[in-house]
Protein backbone atom coordinates (compact mmCIF):
# COMPACT_ATOMS: atom_id res chain seq x y z
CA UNK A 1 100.31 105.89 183.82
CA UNK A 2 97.91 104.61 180.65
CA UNK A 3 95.24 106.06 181.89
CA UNK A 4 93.80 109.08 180.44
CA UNK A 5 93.91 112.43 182.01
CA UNK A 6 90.73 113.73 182.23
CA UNK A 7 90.31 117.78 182.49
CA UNK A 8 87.04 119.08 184.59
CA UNK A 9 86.35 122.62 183.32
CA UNK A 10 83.82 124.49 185.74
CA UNK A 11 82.90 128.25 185.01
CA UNK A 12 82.28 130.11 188.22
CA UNK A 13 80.71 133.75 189.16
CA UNK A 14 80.35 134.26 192.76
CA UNK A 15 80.11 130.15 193.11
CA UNK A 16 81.31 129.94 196.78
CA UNK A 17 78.05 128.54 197.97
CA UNK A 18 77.85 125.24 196.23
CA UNK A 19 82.02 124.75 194.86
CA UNK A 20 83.91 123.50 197.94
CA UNK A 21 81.33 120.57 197.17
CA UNK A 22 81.41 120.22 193.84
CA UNK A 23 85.32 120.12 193.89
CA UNK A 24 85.33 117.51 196.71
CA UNK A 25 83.18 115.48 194.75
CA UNK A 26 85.67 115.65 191.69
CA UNK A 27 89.13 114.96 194.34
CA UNK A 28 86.49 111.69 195.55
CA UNK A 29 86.34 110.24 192.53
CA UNK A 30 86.87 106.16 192.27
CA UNK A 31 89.05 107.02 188.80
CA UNK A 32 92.01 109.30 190.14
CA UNK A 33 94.16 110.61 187.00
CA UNK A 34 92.29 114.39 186.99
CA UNK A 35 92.95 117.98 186.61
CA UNK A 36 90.79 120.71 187.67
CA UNK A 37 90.53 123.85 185.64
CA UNK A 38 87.99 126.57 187.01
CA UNK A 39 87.56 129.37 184.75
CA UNK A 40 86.28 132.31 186.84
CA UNK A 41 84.27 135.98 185.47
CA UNK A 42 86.39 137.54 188.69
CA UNK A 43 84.02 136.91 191.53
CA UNK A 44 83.71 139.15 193.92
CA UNK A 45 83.19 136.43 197.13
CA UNK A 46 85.48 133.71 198.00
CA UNK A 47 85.01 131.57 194.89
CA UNK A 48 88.82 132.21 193.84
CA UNK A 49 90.37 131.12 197.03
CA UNK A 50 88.34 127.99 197.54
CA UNK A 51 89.25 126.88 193.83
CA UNK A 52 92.79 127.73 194.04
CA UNK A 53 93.02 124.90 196.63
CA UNK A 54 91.97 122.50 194.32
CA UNK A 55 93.51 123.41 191.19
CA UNK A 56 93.96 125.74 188.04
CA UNK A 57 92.00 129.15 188.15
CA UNK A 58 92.00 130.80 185.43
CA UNK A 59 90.62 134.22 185.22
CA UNK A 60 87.98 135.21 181.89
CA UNK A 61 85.16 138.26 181.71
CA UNK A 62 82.50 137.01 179.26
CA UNK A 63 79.67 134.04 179.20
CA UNK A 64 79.79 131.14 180.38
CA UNK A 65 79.89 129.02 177.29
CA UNK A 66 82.85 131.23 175.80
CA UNK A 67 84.30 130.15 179.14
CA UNK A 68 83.62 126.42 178.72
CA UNK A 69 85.40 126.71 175.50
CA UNK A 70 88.78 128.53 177.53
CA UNK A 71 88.96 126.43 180.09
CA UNK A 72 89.06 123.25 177.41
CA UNK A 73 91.35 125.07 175.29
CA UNK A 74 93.48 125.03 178.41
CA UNK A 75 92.99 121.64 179.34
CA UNK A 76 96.10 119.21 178.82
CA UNK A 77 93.42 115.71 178.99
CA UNK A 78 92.61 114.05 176.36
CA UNK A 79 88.99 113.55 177.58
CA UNK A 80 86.86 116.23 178.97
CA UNK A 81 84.07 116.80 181.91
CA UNK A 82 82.44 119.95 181.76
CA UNK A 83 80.34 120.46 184.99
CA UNK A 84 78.59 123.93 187.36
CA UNK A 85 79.79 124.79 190.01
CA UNK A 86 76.60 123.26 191.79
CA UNK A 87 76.91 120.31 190.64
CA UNK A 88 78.44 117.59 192.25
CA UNK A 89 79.50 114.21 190.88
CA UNK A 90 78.75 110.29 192.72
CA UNK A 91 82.11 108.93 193.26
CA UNK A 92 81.91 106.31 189.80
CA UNK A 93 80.70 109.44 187.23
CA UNK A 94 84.49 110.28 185.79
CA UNK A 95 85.63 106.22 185.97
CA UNK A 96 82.42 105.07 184.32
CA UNK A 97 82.67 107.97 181.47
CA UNK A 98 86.53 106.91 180.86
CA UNK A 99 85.38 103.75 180.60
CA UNK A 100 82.44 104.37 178.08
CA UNK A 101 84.99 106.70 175.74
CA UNK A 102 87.52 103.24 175.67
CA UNK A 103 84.60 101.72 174.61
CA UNK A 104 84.32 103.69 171.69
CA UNK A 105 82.14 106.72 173.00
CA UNK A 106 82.55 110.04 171.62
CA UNK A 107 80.74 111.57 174.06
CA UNK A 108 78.85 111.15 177.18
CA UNK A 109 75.28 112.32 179.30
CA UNK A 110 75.44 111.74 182.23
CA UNK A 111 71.87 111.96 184.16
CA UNK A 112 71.02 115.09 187.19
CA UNK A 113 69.38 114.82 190.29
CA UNK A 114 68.25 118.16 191.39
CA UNK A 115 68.53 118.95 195.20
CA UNK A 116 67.25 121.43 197.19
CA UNK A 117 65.39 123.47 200.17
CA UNK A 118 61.51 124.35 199.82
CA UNK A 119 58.80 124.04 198.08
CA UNK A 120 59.86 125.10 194.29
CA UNK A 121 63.12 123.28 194.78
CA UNK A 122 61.04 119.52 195.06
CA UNK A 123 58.90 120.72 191.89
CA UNK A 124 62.49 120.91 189.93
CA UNK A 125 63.28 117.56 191.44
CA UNK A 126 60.50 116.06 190.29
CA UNK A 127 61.09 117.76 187.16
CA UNK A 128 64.38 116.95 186.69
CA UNK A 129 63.26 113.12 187.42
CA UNK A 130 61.07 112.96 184.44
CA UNK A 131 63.66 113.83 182.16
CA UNK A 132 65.78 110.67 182.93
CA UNK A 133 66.80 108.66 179.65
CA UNK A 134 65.29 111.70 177.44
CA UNK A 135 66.93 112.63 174.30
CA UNK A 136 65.42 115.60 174.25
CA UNK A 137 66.16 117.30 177.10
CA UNK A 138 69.69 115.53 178.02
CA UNK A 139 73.01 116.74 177.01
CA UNK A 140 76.28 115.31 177.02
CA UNK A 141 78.56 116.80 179.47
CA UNK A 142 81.53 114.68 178.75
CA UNK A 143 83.13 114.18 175.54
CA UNK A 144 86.84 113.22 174.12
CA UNK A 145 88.98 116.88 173.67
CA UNK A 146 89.28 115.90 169.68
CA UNK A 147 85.70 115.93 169.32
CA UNK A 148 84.88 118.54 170.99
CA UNK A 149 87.46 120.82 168.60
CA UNK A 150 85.99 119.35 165.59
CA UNK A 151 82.65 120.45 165.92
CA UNK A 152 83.46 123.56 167.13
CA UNK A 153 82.87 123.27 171.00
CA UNK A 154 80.21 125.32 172.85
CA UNK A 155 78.04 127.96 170.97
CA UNK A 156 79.99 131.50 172.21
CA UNK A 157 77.10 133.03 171.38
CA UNK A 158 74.54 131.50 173.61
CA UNK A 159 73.52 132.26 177.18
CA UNK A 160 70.51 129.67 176.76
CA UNK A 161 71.01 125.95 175.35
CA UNK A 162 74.46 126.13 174.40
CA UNK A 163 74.59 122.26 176.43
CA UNK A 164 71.44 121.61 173.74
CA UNK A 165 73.34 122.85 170.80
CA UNK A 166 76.58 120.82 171.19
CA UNK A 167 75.07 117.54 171.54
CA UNK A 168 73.36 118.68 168.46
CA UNK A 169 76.47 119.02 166.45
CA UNK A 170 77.56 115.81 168.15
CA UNK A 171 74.28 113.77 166.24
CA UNK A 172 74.94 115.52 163.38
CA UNK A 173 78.59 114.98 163.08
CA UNK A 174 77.53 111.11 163.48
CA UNK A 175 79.22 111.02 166.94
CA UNK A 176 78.73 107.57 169.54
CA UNK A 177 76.46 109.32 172.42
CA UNK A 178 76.93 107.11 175.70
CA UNK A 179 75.24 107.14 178.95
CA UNK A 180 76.16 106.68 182.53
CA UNK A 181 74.37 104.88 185.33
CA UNK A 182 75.92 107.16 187.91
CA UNK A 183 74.49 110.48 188.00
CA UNK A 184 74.90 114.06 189.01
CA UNK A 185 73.43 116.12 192.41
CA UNK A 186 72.56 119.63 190.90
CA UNK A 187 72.05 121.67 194.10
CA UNK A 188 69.37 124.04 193.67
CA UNK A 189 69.74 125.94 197.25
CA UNK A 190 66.41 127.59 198.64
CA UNK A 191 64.62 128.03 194.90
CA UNK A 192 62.22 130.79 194.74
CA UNK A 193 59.81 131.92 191.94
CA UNK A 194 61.35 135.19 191.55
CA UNK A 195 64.95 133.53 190.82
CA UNK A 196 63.68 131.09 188.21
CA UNK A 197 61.91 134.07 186.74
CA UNK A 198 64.92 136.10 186.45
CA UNK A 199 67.36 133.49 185.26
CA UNK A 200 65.09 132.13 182.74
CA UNK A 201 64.19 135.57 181.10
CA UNK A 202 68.41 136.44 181.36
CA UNK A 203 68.69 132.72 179.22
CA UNK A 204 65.74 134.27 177.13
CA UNK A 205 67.98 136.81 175.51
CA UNK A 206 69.87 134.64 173.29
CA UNK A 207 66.90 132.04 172.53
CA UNK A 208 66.34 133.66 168.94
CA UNK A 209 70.20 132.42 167.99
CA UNK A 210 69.37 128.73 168.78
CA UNK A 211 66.29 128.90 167.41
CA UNK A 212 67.48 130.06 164.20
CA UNK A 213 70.22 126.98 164.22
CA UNK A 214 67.87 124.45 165.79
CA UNK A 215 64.15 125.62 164.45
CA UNK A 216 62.48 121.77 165.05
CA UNK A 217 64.35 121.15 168.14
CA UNK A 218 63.47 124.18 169.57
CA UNK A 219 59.82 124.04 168.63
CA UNK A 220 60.02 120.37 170.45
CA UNK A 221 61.88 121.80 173.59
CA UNK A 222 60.19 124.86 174.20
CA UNK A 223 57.05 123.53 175.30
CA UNK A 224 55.16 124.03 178.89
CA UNK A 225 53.94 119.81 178.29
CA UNK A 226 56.72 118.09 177.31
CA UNK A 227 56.93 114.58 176.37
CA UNK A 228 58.95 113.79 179.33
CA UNK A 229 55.92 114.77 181.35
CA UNK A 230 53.19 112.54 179.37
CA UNK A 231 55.28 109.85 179.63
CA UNK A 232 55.92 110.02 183.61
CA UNK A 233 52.26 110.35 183.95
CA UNK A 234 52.12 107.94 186.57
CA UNK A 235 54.59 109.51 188.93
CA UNK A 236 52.91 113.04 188.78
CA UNK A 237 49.96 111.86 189.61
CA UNK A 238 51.35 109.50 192.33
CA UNK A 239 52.05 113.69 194.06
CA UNK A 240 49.72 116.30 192.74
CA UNK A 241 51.02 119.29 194.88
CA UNK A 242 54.38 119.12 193.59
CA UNK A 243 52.99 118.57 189.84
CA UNK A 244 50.78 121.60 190.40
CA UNK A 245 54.02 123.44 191.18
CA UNK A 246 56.12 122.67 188.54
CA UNK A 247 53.44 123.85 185.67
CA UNK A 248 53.04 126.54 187.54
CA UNK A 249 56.85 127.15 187.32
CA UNK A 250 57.46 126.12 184.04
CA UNK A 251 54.47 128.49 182.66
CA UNK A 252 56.44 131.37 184.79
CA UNK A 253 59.79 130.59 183.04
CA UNK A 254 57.92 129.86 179.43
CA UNK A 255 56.75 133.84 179.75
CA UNK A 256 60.05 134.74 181.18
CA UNK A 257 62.00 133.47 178.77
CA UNK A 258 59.88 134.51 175.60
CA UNK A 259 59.87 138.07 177.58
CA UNK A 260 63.55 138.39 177.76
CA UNK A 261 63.55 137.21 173.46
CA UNK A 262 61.20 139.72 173.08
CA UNK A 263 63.44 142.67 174.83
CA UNK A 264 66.72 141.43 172.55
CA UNK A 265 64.31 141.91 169.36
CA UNK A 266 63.07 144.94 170.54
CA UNK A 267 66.44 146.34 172.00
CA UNK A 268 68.09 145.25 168.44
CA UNK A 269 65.49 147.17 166.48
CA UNK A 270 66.41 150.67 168.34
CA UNK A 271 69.78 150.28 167.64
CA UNK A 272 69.28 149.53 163.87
């Protein structure tokens, strides 16, 4: 077979809602020469026994981007998808990504579509549709193994950006950053305030460390306005409600997340 094997590494914790999907999705897939390596922080639900059915499960205690790194340390492809466990891929992603990397691609974003129940979960959407074609706030998922090894893979450090800070090292090691036309489903479930809240002031705890090794980026990032958002004027306005409910969502996570920096600092300081 001369075409390349392409590894999918997914790290899971208690993933069962959202992974039968997501691994469907991948077995779906117009471009067929795939393995599947889940990495999993020993889930306590029935994440392990759905993955097992669809291929290697691997078991690792630690965050998720150390566990990015593990399960492409394991992988035997030459090119590499690294993907949620919510997220689930339109059948062209993986051919149209092998054929960008024969093209002379280094690496590859490939753009989401958030999904979901309720109110908060359509103010992500139209989030998450603003940010289409954004340099910014787009990272590559997919990327050839050698690549990935020479720039050091994911940031084992980081619980917050660590997709941010490789695509970094990819523009500064002078990499070829493609794009896709297919795109990704990132199923949000029934989003609530209070879960945004909490996962954005858990991310929070680890901003300082990519601040420190991205200080402009970050500045540019971290904002309530982004760019993304003055840009897409047009469709905001076209559905005020929803617009309403996403400022109000991303002020919540801006506090949450410089509230759970804060506690690190403060935490780090005691111990000292």
């Amino acid at each position: 077979m001369n075409d390349p094997l392409v590894s999918v590494v997914i790290p899971t914790f208690n993933s069962e809602q959202f992974l039968e999907i997501c691994l469907c999705s991948i077995v779906k897939q117009t471009y067929f020469h795939v393995e599947i390596i889940v990495v999993d922080n020993y889930s306590a639900d029935k994440t392990r026994e759905i993955a097992q059915r669809y291929g290697n499960v691997v078991s690792y205690r630690g965050l998720r981007s150390t566990a990015r790194n593990v399960g492409v340390n394991l992988a035997e492809g030459e090119l590499i998808l690294s993907i949620d466990s919510d997220m689930e891929l339109t059948p062209n992603v993986i051919h149209e990504c092998v054929d960008k990397a024969e093209n002379g691609y280094d690496a590859v974003i490939i753009p989401e579509f958030s999904i979901g129940n309720g109110f908060w979960a359509k103010c992500r959407a139209l989030e998450k549709e603003c940010y289409f074609g954004d340099d910014l706030i787009e990272a590559a998922r997919f990327f050839k193994k050698k690549t990935f090894e020479t720039i050091g893979g994911y940031n084992s450090e980081l619980v917050f950006g660590e997709d941010w800070d490789l695509n970094l090292k990819l523009k500064d090691a002078g990499c070829k950053i493609g794009r896709t036309t297919s795109f990704i489903k990132h199923h949000e479930g029934a989003l609530s305030l209070r879960k945004v809240v909490q996962k954005k002031h858990y991310y929070g705890k680890t901003l300082s460390i990519y601040q420190k090794n991205h200080p402009e980026q970050a500045r540019r990032q971290l904002k309530i306005i982004r760019p993304a958002f003055l840009k897409n004027w047009r469709k905001l306005y076209s559905d005020p409600v929803h617009t309403f409910g996403m400022l109000l969502m991303k002020g919540c996570e801006f506090e949450a997340t410089w509230a759970g920096s804060l506690s690190t600092k403060i935490k780090s300081k005691r111990i000292k």
